[in-house]
Protein backbone atom coordinates (compact mmCIF):
# COMPACT_ATOMS: atom_id res chain seq x y z
CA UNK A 1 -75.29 31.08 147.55
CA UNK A 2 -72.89 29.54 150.08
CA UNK A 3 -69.51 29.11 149.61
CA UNK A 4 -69.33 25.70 149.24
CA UNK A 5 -71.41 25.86 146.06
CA UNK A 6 -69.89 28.91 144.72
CA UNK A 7 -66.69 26.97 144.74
CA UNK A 8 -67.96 24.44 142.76
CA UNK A 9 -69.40 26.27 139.89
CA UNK A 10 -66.38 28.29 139.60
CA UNK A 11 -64.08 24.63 139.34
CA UNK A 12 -66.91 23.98 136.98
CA UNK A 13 -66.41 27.10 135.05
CA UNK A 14 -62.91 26.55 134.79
CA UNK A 15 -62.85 22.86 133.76
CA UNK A 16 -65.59 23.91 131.22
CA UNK A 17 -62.78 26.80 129.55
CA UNK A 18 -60.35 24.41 129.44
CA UNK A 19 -61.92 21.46 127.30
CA UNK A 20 -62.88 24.00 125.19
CA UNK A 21 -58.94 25.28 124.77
CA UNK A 22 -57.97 21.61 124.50
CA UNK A 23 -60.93 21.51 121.66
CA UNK A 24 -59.74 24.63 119.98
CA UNK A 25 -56.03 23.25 119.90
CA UNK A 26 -56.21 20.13 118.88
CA UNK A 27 -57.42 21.22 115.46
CA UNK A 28 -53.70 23.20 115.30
CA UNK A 29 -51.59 20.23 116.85
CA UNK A 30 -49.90 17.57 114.51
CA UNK A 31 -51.30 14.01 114.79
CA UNK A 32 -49.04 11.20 115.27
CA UNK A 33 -50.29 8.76 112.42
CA UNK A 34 -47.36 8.02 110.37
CA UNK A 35 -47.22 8.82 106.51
CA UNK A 36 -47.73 5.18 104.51
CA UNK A 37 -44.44 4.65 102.07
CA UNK A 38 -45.88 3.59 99.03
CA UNK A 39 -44.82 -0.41 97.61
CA UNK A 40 -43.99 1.41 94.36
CA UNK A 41 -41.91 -2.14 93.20
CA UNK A 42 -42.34 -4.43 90.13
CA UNK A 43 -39.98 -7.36 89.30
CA UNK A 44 -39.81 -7.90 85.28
CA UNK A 45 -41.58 -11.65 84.62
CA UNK A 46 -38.05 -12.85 83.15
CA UNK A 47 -34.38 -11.51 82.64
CA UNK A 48 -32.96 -11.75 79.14
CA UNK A 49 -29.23 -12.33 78.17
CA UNK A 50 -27.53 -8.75 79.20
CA UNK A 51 -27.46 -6.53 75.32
CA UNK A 52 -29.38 -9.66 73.63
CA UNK A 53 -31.28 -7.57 71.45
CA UNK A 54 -28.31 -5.25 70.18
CA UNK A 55 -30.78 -2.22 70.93
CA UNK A 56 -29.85 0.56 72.49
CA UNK A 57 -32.09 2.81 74.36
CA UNK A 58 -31.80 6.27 75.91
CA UNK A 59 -34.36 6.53 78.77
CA UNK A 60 -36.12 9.89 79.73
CA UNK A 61 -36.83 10.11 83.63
CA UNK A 62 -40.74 10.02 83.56
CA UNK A 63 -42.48 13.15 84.23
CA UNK A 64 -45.68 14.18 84.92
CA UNK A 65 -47.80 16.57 82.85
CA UNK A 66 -47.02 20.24 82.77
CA UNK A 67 -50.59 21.50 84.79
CA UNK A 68 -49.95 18.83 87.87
CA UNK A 69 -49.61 20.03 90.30
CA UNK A 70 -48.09 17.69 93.10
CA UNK A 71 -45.00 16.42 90.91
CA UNK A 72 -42.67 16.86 94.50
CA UNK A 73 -45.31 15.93 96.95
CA UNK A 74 -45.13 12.47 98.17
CA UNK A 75 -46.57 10.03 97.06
CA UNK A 76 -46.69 11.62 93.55
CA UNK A 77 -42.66 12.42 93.75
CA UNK A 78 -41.84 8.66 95.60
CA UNK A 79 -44.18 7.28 92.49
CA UNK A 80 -42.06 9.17 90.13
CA UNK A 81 -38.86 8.13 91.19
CA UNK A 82 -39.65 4.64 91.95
CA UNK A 83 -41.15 4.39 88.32
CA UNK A 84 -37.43 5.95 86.65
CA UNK A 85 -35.68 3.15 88.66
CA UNK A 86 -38.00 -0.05 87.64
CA UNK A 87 -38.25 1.41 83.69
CA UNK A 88 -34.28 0.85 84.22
CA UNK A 89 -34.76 -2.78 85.03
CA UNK A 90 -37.13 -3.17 82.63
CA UNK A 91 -35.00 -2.17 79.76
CA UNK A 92 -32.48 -4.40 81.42
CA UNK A 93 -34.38 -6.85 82.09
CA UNK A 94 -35.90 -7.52 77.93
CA UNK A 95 -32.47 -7.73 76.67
CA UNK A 96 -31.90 -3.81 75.38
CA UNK A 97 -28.55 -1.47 76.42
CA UNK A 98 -29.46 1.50 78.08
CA UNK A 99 -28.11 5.05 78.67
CA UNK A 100 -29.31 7.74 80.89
CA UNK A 101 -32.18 8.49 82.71
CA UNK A 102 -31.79 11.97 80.97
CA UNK A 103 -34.40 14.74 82.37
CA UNK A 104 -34.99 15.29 78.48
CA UNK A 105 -34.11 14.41 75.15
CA UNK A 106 -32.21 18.61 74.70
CA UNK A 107 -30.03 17.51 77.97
CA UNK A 108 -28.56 14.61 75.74
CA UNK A 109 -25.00 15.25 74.83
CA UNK A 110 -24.02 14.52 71.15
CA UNK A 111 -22.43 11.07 72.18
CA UNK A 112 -25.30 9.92 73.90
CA UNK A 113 -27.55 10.70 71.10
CA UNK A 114 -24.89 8.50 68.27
CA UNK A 115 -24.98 5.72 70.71
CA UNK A 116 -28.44 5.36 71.36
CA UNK A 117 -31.03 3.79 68.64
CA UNK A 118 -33.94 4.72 70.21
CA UNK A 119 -35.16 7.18 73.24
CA UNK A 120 -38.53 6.32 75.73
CA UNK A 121 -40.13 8.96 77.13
CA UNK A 122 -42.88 8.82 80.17
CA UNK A 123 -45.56 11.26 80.91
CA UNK A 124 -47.36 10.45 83.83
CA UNK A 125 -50.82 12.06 83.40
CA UNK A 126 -52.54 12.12 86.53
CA UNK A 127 -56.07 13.93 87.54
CA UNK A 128 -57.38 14.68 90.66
CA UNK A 129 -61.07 15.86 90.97
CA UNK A 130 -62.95 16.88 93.82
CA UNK A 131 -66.29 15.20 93.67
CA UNK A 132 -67.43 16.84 97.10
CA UNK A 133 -68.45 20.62 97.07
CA UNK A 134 -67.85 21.56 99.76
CA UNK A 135 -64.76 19.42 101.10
CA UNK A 136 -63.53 22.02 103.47
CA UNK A 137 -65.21 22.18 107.15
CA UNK A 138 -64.59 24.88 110.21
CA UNK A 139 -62.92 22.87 112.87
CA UNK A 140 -61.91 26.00 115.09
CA UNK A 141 -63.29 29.63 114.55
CA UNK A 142 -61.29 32.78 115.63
CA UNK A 143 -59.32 35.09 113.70
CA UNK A 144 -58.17 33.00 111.82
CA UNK A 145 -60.36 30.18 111.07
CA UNK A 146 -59.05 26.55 111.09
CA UNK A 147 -60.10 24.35 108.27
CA UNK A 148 -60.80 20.30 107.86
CA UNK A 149 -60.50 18.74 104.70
CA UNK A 150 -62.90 15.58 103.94
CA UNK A 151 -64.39 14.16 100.88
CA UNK A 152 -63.77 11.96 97.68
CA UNK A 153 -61.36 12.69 95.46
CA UNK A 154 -61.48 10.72 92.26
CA UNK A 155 -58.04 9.39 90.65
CA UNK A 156 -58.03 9.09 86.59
CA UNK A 157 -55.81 9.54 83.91
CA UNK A 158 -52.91 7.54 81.53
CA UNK A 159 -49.59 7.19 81.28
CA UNK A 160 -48.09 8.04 78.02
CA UNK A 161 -45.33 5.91 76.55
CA UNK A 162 -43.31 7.44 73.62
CA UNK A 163 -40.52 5.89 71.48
CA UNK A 164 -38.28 8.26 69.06
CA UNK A 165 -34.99 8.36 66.70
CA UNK A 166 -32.57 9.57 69.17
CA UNK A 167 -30.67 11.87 67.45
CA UNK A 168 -33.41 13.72 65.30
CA UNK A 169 -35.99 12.98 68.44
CA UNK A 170 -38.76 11.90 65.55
CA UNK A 171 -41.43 10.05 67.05
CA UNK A 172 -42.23 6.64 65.88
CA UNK A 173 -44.72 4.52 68.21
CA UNK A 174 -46.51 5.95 71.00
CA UNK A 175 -48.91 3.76 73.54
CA UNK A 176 -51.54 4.68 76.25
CA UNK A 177 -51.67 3.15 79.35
CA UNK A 178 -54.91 3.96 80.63
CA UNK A 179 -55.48 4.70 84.64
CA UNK A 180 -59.07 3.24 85.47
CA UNK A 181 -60.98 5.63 87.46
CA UNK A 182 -60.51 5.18 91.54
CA UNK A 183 -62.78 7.28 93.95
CA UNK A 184 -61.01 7.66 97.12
CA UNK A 185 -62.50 8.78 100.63
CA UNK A 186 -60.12 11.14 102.44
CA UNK A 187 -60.26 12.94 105.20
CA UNK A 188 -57.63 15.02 106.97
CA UNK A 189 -56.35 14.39 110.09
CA UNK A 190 -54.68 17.88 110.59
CA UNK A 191 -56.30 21.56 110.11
CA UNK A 192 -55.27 24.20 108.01
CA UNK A 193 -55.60 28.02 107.22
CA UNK A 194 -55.03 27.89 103.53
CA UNK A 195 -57.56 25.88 101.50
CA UNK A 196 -56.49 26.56 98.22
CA UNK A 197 -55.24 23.25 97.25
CA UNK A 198 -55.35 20.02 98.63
CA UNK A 199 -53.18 18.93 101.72
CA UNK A 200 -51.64 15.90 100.48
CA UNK A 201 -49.44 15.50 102.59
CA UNK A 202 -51.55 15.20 105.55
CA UNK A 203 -52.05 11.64 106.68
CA UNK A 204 -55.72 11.40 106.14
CA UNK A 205 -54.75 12.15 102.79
CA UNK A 206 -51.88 11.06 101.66
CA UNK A 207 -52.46 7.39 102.87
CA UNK A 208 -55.41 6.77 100.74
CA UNK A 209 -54.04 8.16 97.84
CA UNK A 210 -50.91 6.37 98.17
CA UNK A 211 -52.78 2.60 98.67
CA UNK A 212 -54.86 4.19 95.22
CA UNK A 213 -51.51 4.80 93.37
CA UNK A 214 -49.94 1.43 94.24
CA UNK A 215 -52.61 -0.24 92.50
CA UNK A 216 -51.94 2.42 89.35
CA UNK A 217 -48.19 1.48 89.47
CA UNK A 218 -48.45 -2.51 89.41
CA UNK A 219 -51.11 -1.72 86.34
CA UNK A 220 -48.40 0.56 84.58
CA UNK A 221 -45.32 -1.45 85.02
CA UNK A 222 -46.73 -4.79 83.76
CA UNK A 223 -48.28 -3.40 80.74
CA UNK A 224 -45.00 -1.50 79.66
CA UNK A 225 -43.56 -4.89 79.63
CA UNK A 226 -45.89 -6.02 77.40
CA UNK A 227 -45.42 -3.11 75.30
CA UNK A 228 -41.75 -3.42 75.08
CA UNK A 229 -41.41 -6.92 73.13
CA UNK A 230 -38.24 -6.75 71.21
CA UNK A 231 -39.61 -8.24 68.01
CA UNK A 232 -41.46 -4.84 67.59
CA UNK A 233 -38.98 -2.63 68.85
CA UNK A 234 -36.47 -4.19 66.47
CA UNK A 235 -38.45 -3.12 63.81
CA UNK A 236 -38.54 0.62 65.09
CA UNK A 237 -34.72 0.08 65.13
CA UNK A 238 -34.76 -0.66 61.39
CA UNK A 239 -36.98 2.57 61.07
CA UNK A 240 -34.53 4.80 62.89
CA UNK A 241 -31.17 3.66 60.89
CA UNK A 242 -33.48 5.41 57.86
CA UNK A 243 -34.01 8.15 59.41
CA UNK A 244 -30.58 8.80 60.74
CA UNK A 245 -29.48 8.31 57.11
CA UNK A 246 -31.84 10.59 55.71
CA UNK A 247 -30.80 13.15 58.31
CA UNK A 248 -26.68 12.97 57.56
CA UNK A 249 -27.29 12.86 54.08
CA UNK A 250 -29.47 16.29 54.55
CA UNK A 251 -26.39 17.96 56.18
């Protein structure tokens, strides 16, 4: 073999070991797509005289069910939070007073309890399935294997609405919002060692979840307005005062 061509398949050699370390990195390196904020907004239909109903509430910042398991991963926490703010307008918004957000009804002082009628609680009961068994694909083998994640996840669940006496914390009207069922095509954009749980907060992820969950939020916010007519909520006003009296005159 002459030199000439022994030089070459050597260059050839070399240029073949380094697309495969450029292929073997890449599944470790961060990609530059940018994680999608989520348009968690929702401006009430109409704005009431400020304390025209003469009802006080006491709001509880919405939470989400106790087995979730991405409450402070984004878009889940960004939903969260949004959600506490726009319940505030809300309240505003139909007329009632409001106190808080408190993280539960127990973190209420005394005072805030006497001079609230009525306290609204919000559990945000989200599911997450994996529809695709096997979601998780080798992207780079060595000693320890890199991992893609692709597949659909499917979105379902409601959002639980609950209205109670504030200072006894009986319940007296509960609602359902249900969360129609969304099947969402992800796949990650990053790799990963640990496949335990999903990596939502990769942007292959994330972003399609997110646009999924905006459409869950507009659905959730209008039909809590709806929910929240004062002409019925007056009436659970009249039901706490009996209860309050019933409770003092216990003590």
């Amino acid at each position: 073999m002459n030199l000439k061509i022994r030089k070459h398949l050597v260059s050839l050699l070399a240029f073949t070991i380094y697309i495969v370390f450029l292929v073997g990195s890449a599944a470790k390196m961060p990609v530059s797509t940018q994680l999608k904020v989520g348009n968690f907004d929702y401006t009430p239909p109409m704005v009431a005289g400020a304390k025209s109903t003469k009802i006080a509430f006491a709001l509880i910042s919405p939470s989400y069910a106790p087995n979730f398991q991405y409450t402070d991963v984004a878009p889940f926490s960004d939903f969260k939070k949004r959600m506490e703010a726009d319940f505030e307008e809300l309240i505003i918004a139909r007329g009632y007073s409001i106190r808080g957000p408190f993280v539960s009804r127990d973190s209420m002082v005394y005072s805030d309890k006497e001079q609230s009628d009525l306290t609204l609680a919000i559990e945000l009961d989200v599911n997450i399935n994996q529809t695709t068994p096997s979601p998780w694909l080798i992207v780079h083998r060595s000693r320890q294997p890199q991992f893609a994640y692709q597949g659909t996840i499917v979105l379902s669940g409601k959002v639980n609405l609950t209205i109670a006496e504030a200072t006894t914390g009986e319940k007296l009207w509960a609602k359902s919002i249900s969360l129609p069922q969304q099947s969402v095509t992800v796949a990650s954009e990053r790799s990963y060692a640990n496949i335990n749980v999903v990596p939502v907060s990769d942007p292959g992820i994330h972003n399609p979840l997110t646009v999924a969950m905006e459409q869950y939020y507009t659905t959730i916010m209008r039909t809590a307005w709806g929910h929240l007519e004062p002409i019925e909520i007056d009436n659970l006003k009249s039901q706490a005062k009996e209860i309050k009296k019933k409770a003092v005159y216990v003590k």
